[in-house]
Protein backbone atom coordinates (compact mmCIF):
# COMPACT_ATOMS: atom_id res chain seq x y z
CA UNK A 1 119.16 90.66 107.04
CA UNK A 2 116.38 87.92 106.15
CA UNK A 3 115.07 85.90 108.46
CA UNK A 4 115.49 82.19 107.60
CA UNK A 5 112.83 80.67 109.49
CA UNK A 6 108.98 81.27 110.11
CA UNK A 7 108.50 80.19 113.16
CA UNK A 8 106.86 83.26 115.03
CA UNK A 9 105.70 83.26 119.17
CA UNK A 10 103.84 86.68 119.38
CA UNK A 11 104.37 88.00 122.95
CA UNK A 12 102.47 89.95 125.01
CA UNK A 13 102.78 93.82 124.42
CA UNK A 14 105.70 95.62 126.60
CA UNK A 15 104.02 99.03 126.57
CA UNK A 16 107.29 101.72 126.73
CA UNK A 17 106.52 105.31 129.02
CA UNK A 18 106.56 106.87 125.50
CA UNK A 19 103.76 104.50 124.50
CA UNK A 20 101.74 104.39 127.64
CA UNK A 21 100.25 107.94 127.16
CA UNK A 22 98.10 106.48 124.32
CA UNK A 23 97.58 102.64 125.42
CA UNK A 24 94.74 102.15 126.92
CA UNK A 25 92.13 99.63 128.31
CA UNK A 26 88.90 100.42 127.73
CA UNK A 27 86.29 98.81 129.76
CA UNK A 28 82.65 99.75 131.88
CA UNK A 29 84.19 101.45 134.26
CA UNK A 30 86.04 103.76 132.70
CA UNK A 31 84.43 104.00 128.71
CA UNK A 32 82.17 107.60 130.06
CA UNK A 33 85.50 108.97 131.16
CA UNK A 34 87.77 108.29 127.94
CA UNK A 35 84.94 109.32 125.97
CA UNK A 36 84.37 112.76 127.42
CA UNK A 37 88.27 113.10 127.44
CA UNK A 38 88.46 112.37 123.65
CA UNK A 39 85.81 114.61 122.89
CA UNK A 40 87.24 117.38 124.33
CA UNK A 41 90.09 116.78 123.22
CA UNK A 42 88.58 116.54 119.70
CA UNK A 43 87.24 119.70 119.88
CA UNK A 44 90.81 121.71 120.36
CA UNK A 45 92.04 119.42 117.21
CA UNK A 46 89.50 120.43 115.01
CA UNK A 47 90.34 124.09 115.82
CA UNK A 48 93.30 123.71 115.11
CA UNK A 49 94.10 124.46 111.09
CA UNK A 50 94.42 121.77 108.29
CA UNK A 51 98.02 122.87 107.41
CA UNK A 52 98.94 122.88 111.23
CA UNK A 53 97.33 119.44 111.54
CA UNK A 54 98.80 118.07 108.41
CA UNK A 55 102.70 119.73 110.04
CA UNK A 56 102.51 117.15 112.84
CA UNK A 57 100.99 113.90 111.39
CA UNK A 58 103.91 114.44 108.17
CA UNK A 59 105.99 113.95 110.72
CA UNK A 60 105.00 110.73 111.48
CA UNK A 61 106.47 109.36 108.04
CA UNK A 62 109.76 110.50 109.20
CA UNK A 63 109.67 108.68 112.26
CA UNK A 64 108.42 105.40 110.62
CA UNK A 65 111.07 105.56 108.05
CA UNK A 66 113.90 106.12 110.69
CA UNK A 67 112.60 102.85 112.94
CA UNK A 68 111.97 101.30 109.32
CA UNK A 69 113.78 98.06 110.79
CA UNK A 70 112.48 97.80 113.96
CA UNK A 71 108.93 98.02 112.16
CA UNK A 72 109.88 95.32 109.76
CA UNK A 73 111.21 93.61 112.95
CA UNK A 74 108.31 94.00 114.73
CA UNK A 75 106.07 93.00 112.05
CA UNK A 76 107.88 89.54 111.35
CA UNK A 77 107.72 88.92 115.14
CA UNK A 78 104.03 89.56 115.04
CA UNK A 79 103.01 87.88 111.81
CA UNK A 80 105.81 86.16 110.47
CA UNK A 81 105.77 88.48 107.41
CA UNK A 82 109.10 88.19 105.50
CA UNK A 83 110.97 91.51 106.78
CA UNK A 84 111.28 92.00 102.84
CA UNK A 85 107.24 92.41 102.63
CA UNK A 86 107.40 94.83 105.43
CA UNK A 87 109.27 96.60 104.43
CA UNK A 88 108.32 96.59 100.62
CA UNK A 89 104.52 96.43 100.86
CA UNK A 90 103.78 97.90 104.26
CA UNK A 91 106.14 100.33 105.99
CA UNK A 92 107.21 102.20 102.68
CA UNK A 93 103.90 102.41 101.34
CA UNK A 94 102.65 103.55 104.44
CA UNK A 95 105.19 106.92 104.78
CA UNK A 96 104.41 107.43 101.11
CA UNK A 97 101.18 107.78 101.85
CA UNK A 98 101.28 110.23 104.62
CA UNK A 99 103.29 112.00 102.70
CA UNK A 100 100.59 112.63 99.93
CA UNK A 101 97.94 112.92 102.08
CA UNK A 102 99.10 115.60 104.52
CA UNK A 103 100.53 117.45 101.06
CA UNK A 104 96.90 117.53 99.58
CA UNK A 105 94.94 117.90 103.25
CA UNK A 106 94.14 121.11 103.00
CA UNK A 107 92.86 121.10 99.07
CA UNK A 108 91.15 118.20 100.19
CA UNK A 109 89.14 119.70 103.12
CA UNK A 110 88.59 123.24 102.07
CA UNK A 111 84.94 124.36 101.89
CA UNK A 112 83.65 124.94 98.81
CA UNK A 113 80.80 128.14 97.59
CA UNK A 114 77.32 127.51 96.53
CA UNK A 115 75.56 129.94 94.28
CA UNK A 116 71.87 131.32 94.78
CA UNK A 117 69.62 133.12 92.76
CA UNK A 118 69.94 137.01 92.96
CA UNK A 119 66.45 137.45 92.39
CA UNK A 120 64.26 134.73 94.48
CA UNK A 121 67.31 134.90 97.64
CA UNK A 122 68.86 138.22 97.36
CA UNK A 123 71.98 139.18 99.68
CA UNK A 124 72.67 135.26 100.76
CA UNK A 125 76.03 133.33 100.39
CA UNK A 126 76.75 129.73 101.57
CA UNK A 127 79.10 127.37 101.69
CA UNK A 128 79.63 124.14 102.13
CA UNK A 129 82.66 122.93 104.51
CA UNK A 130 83.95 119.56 106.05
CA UNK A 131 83.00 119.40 109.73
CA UNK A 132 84.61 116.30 111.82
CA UNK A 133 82.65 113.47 112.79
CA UNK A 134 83.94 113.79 116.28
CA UNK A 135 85.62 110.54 118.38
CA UNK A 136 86.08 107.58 115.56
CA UNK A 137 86.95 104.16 115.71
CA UNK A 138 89.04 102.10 113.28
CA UNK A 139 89.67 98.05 113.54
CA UNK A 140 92.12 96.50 111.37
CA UNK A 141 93.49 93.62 111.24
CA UNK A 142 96.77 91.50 111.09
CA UNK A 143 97.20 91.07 107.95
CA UNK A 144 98.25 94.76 107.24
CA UNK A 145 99.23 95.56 110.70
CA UNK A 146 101.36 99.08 109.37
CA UNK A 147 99.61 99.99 106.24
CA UNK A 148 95.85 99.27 107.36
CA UNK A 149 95.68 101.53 110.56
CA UNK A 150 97.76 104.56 108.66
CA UNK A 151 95.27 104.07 105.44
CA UNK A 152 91.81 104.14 107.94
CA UNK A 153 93.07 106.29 110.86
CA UNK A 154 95.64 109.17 109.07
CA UNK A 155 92.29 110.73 107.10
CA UNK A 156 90.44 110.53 110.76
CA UNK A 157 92.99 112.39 111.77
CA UNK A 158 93.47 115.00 109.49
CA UNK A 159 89.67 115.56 109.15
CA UNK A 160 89.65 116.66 113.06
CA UNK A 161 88.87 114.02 114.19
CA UNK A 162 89.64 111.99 117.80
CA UNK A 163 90.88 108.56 116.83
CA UNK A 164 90.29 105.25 118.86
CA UNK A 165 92.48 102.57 116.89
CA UNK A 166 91.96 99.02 117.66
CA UNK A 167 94.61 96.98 115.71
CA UNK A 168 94.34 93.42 116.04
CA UNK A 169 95.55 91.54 119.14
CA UNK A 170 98.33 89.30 117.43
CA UNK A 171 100.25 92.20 116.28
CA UNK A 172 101.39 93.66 119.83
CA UNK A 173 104.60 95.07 119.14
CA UNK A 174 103.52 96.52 116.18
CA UNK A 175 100.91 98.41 117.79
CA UNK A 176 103.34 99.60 120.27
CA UNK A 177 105.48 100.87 117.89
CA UNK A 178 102.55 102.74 116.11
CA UNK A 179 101.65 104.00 119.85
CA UNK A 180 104.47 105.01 120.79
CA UNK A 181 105.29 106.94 117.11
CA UNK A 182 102.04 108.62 117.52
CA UNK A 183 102.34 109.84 120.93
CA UNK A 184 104.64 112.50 120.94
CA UNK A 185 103.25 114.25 117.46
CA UNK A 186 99.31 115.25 118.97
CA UNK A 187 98.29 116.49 121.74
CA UNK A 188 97.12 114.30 125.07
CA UNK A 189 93.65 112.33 124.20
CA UNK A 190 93.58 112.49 120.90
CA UNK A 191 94.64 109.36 120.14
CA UNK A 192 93.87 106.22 122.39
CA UNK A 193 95.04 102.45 120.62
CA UNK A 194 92.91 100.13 122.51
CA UNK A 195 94.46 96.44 122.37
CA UNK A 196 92.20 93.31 122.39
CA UNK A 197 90.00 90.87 120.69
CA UNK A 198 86.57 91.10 118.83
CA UNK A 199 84.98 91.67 122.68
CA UNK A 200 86.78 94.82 122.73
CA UNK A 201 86.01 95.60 118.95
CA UNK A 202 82.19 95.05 119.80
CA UNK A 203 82.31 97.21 123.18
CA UNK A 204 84.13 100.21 121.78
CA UNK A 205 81.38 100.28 118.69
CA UNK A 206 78.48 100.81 121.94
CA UNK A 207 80.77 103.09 123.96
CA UNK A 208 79.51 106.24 121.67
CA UNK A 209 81.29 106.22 119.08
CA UNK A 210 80.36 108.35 116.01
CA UNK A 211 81.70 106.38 113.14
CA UNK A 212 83.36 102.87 112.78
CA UNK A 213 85.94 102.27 110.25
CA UNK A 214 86.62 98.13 110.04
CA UNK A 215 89.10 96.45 108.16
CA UNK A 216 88.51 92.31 107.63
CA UNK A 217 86.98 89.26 107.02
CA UNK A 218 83.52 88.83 106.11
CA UNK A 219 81.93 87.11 108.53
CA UNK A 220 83.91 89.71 111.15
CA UNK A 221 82.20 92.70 109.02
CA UNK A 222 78.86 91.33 108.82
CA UNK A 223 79.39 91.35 112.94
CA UNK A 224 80.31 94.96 112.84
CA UNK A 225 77.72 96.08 110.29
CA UNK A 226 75.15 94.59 112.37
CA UNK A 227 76.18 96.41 115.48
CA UNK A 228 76.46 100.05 114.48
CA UNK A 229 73.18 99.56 112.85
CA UNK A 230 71.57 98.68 116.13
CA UNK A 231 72.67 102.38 117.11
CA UNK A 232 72.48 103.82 113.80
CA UNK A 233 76.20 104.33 114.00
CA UNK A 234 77.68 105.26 110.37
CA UNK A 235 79.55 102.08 109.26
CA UNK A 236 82.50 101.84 106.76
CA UNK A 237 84.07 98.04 105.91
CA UNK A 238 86.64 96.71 104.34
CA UNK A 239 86.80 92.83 103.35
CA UNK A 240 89.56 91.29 102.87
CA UNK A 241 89.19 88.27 100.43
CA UNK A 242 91.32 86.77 97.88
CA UNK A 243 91.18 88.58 94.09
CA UNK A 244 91.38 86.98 90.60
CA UNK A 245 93.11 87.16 87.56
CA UNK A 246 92.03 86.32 83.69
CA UNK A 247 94.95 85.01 81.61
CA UNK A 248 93.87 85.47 77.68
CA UNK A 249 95.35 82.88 75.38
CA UNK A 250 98.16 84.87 73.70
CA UNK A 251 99.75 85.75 76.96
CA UNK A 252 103.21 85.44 77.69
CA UNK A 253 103.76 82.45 79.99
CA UNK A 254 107.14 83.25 81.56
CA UNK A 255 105.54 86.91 82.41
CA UNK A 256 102.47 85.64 83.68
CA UNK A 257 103.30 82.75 85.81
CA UNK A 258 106.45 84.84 87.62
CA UNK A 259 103.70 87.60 88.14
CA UNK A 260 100.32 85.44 89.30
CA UNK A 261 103.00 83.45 91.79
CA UNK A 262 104.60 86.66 93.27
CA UNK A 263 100.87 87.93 93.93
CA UNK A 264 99.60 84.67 95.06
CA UNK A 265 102.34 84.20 97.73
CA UNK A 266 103.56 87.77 98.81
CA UNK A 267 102.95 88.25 102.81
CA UNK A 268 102.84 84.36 102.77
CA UNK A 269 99.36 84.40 100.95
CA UNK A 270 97.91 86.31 103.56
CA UNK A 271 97.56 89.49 102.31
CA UNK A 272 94.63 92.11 102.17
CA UNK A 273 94.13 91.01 98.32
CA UNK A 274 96.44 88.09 97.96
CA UNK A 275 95.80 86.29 93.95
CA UNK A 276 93.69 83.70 95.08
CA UNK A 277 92.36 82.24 91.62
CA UNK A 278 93.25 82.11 87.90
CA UNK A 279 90.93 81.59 84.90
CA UNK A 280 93.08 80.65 82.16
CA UNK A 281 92.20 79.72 78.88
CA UNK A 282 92.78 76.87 77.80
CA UNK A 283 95.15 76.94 74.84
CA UNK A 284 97.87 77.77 77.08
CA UNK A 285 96.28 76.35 80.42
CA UNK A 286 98.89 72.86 80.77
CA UNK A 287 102.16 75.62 79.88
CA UNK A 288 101.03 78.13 82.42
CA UNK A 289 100.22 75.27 84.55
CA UNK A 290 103.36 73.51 84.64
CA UNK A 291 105.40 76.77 84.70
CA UNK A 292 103.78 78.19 88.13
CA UNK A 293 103.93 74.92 90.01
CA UNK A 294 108.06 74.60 89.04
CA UNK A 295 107.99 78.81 90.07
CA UNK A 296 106.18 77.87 93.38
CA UNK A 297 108.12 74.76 93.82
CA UNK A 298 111.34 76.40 94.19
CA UNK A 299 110.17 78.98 96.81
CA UNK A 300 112.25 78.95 100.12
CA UNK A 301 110.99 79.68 103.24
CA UNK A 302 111.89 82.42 105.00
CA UNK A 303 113.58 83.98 102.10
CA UNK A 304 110.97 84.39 99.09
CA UNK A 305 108.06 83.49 101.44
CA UNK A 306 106.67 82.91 104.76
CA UNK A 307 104.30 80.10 105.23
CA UNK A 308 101.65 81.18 107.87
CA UNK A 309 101.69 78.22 111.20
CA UNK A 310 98.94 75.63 110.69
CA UNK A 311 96.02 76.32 111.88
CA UNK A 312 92.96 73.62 112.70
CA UNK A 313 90.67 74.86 109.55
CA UNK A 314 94.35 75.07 107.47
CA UNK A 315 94.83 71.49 108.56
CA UNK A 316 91.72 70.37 107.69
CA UNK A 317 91.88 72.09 104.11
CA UNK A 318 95.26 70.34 103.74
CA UNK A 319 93.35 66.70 104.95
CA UNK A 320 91.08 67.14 102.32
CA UNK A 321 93.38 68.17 99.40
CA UNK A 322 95.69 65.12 100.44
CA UNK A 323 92.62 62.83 99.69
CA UNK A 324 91.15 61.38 96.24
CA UNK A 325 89.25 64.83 95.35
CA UNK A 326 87.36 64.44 92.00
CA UNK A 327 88.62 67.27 89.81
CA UNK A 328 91.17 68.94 91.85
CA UNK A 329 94.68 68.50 91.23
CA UNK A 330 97.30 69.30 93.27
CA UNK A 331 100.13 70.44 91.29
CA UNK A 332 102.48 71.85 94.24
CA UNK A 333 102.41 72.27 98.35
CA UNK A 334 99.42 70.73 99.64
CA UNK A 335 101.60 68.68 102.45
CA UNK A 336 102.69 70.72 105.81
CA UNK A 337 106.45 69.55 106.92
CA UNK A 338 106.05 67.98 110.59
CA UNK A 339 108.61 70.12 111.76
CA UNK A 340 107.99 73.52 110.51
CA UNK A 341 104.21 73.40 110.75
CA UNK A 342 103.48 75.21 108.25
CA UNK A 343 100.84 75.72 105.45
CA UNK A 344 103.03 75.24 102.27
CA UNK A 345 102.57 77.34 99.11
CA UNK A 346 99.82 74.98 97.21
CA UNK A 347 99.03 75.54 93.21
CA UNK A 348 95.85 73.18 92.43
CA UNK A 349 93.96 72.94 89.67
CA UNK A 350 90.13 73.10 89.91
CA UNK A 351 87.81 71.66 87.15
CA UNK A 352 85.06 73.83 86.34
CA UNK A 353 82.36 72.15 87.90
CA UNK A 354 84.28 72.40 91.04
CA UNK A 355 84.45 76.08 91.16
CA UNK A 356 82.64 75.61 94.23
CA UNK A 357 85.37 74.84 95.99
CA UNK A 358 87.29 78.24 95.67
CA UNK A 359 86.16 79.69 98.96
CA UNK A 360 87.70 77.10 100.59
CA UNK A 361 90.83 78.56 99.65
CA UNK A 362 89.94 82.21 100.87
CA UNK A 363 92.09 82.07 104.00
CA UNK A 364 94.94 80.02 103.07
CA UNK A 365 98.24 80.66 100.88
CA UNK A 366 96.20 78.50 97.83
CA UNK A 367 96.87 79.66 94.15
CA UNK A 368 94.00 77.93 92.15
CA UNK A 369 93.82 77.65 88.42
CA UNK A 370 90.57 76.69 86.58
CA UNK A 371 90.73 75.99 82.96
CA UNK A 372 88.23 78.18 80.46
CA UNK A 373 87.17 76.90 76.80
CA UNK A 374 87.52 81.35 76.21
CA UNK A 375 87.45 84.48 76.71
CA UNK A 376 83.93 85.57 77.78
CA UNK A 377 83.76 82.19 79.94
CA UNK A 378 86.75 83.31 82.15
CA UNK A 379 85.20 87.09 82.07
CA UNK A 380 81.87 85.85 83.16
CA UNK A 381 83.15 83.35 85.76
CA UNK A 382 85.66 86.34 86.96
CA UNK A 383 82.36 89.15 87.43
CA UNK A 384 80.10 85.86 89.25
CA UNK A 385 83.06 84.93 91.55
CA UNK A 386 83.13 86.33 95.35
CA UNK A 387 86.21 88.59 94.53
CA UNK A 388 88.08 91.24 95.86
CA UNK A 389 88.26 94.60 94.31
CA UNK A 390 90.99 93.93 92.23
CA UNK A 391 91.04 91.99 88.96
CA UNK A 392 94.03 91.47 86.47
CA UNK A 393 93.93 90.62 82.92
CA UNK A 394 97.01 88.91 81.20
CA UNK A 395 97.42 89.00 77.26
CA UNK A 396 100.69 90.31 74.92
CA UNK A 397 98.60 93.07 73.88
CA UNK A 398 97.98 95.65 76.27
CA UNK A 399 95.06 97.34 74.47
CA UNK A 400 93.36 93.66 74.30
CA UNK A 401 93.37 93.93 77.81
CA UNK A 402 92.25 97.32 78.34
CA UNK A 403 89.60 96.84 75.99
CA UNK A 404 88.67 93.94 78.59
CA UNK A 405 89.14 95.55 82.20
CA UNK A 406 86.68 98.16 81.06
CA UNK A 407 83.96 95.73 80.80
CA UNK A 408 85.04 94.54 84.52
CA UNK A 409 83.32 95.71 87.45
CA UNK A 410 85.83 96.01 89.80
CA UNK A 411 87.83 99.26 90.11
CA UNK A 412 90.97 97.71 90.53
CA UNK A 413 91.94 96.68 87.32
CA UNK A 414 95.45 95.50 86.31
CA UNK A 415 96.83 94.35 82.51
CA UNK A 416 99.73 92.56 83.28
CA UNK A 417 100.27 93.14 86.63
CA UNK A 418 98.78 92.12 89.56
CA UNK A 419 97.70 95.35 91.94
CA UNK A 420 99.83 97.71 92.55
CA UNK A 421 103.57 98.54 94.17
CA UNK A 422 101.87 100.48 96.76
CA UNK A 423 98.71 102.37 97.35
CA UNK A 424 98.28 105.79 95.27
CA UNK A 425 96.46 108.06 96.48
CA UNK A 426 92.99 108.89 94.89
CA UNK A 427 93.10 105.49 93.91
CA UNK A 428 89.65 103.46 94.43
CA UNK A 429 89.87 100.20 96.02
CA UNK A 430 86.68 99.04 95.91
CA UNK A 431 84.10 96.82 94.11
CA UNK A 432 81.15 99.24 92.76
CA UNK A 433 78.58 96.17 93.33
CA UNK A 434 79.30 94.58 96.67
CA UNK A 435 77.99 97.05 98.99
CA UNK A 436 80.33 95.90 102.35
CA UNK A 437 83.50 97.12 99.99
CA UNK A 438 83.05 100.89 100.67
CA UNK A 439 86.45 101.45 102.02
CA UNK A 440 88.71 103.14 99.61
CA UNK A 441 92.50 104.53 99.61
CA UNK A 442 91.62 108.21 98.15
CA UNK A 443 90.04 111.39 98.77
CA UNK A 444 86.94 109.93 99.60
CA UNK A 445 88.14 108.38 102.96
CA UNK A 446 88.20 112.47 103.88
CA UNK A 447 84.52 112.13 102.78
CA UNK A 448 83.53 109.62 105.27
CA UNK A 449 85.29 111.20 107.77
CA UNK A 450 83.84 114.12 107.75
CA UNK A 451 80.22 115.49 107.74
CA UNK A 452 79.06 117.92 105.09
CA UNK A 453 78.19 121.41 106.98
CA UNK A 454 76.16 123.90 104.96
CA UNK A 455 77.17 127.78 106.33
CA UNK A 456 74.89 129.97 105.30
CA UNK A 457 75.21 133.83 105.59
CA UNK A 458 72.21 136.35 104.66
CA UNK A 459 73.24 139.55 104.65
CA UNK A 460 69.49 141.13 104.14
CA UNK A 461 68.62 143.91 106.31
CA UNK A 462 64.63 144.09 105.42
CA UNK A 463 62.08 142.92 108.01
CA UNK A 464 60.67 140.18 105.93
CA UNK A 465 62.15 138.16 103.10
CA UNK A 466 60.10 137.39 99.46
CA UNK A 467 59.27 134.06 100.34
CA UNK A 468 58.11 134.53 104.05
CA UNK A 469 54.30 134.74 105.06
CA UNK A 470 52.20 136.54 103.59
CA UNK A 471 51.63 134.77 99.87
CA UNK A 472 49.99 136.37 97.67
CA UNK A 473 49.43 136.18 93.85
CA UNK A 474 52.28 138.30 92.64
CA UNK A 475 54.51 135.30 95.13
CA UNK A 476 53.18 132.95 93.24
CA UNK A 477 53.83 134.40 90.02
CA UNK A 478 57.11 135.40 90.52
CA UNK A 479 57.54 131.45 91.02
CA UNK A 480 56.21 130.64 87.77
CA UNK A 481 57.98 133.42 85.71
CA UNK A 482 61.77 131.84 87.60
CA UNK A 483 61.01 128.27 86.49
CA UNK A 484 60.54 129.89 83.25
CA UNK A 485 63.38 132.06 83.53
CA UNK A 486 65.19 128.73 84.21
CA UNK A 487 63.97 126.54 81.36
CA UNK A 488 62.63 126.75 77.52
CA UNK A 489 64.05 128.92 74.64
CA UNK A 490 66.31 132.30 75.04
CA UNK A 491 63.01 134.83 74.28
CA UNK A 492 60.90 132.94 76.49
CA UNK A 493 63.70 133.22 79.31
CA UNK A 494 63.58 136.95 78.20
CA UNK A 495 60.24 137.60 78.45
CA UNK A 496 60.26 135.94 81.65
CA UNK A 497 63.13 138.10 83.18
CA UNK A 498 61.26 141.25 81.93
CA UNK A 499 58.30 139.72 83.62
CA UNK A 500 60.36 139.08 87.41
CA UNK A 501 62.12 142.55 87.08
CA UNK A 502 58.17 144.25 87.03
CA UNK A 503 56.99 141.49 89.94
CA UNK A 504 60.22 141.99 92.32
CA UNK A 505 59.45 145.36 93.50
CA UNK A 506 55.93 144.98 93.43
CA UNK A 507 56.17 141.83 96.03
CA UNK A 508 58.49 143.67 98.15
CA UNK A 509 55.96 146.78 98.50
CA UNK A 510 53.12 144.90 99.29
């Protein structure tokens, strides 16, 4: 059933005795204790098998599937998501993804060989394998309160890792769901979710932690980047910021606007990568224009959308559009109702020497559309723009578009679509120029969970090995005649094999 209102109190969190085993308070008194507790409780996890790992934590998309609607439930409370978004964009999503992930754990984590030369390190074989990082810690916040922890925390998990998740501390009964899911499927300590603020976020990151894994706004993961480097504490962010679109001048207009308001409004604007702003061009700029404010216009609240509650730096954005603003427009929203108290789905239209004004819009539900003379000036204001990883590009012809995203710099590129349904796996979501974007939803969150672990096994039974003390000339030859062996034309590598195969023996004798 869908909610028909937005209004949203978020309530303390009622921890259940199912729950409790994992909630915990962290604080100076007892940080050394937990600590000690996860790492040795690490330490049996990591033992423990990939495939025997992966067993439990698959089960975990079973259980979040069955309480689908008290998640959704929980989430609306919490956030005032529309239960359609969560169940649509986070709780489905979110099994499908530890689905794949436990499926491909072990391909994903096996070591891998490395290959010496026979003749300079004879009787040696190494390998290189995935070895934990030990206790982690992963923030995320409220705008994903489902999705985010399972995308940071499940490849923790299934690296070998101990796990200390700190969701945000408006989403309470969400997090008790997630502790309470989690707690019967690993063993005792392996998990803790510690509730509270940024105070908490900031402790936990001194407590000894051995990685951080944060998931928010800038300012927020500027804060945390800071921190772990005080302690050179490895440091993996994820900012969440609005993402952009470039609408090329043959594209369809009933297409386009249906899609850009869908991704500009979904979660109530408030999404990880919500559409924040359009560069149109503008032969079809006033059409497109006209079409997305009727499209937003007819929203209704608490069915196709949910308005996030006023807040004082919403107000004051909504003070200032309401006032004489010299090339913006406001084509739809821009006035809260008294009673519902509410930020309203707003469509302006910026002028181009107002681009400045687009951050403003960064944390409220604010589709803006500025008006290009082309192509390359939408592309170049798109790449100069404080984005987020994802760009789409909007045009009848889909190769036209391709042809364009390739040029892009973000990874996330979309032609007629806006993002995806739902995270794939192996997907990057990234930028590959702002350096605090690192977090991605792929294999390589098992690579920043894990450390890289060289084994190496000689099997040489000699008393001394080539290239141990002492050096001599026919050493140092032998050196010469293996870069040689290694580089040039096929009879000089000869000559330089037949060369080696008279020095090995010799070395080894003397």
């Amino acid at each position: 059933m869908v909610p028909r209102t937005t209004r949203y109190t978020p309530a303390p969190m009622a921890t259940s005795d199912e729950a409790t085993r994992c909630v915990i308070e962290i604080n100076t008194q007892n940080s050394v204790e937990i600590l000690a507790r996860s790492r040795e409780a690490q330490g049996l996890w990591a033992a423990k098998s990939a495939v025997d790992r992966a067993h439990r934590l698959r089960s975990l998309s079973t259980i979040i599937l069955e309480r689908a609607e008290q998640f959704a439930q929980a989430i609306h409370d919490d956030t005032g998501m529309l239960i359609t978004d969560a169940l649509a964009l986070e709780i489905l999503p979110a099994a499908r993804l530890i689905d794949q992930w436990s499926l491909q754990a072990e391909s994903l984590l096996e070591s891998s060989p490395l290959e010496f030369n026979p003749l300079v390190l004879p009787r040696k074989s190494a390998r290189i394998e995935r070895a934990p990082r030990g206790v982690v810690a992963v923030l995320t916040s409220s705008l994903s309160p489902l999705l985010s922890p399972i995308r940071h925390g499940l490849p923790a998990l299934l690296s070998g890792n101990a796990l200390w998740l700190k969701p945000d501390e408006r989403t309470p009964r969400t997090t008790n769901l997630i502790a309470s899911s989690l707690s019967g499927l690993l063993p005792a300590d392996v998990v803790f979710v510690v509730p509270g603020g940024a105070e908490v976020g900031e402790f936990i990151i001194k407590s000894g932690v051995a990685a951080v894994f944060f998931s928010g706004g800038l300012d927020a993961a500027k804060r945390v980047a800071v921190c772990c480097a005080h302690d050179f504490i490895p440091c993996f962010v994820e900012v969440l910021r609005k993402t952009g679109a470039v609408v090329l001048d043959d594209a369809s207009i009933e297409r386009t606007a249906r899609g850009l308001v869908w991704a500009a409004f979904a979660k109530g604007g408030q999404g990880v990568h919500s559409l924040g702003h359009v560069f149109v061009h503008q032969a079809i700029a006033d059409s497109l224009a006209e079409r997305i404010a009727t499209l937003t216009k007819e929203l209704r609240a608490g069915i196709d959308h949910a308005p996030p509650p006023l807040q004082q730096r919403s107000q004051a954005l909504l003070t200032q559009l309401s006032t004489d603003n010299e090339g913006i427009t406001v084509l739809a929203g821009g006035k809260s109702d008294p009673e519902q108290n509410v930020f309203p789905p707003t469509v302006v239209r910026v002028a181009l020497e107002q681009v400045s004004w687009l951050p403003s819009f960064e944390k409220a539900p604010v589709l803006s559309l500025v008006v290009v003379k082309d192509e390359k000036q939408a592309l170049e204001l798109a790449k100069n723009s404080a984005l987020g990883p994802t760009i789409s590009v909007w045009t009848r012809h889909a190769e036209r578009g391709q042809e364009i995203a390739q040029g892009l710099r973000e990874n996330v590129w979309t032609v007629n679509h806006h993002g995806v349904p739902s995270p794939l796996v192996g997907m990057p979501w990234s930028t590959t120029e702002r350096t605090l974007d690192l977090i991605v939803s792929g294999s390589s969150d098992f690579d920043k969970h894990s450390c890289s672990k060289l084994v190496l096994v000689d099997r040489c039974t000699r008393s001394r090995e080539l290239g141990w003390y002492p050096y001599d000339d026919t050493y140092q030859r032998m050196l010469v005649e293996t870069a040689r062996l290694q580089s040039g034309g096929w009879l000089g590598r000869l000559m330089a094999l037949l060369r080696l195969l008279v020095l090995y023996p010799k070395r080894w004798l003397s």
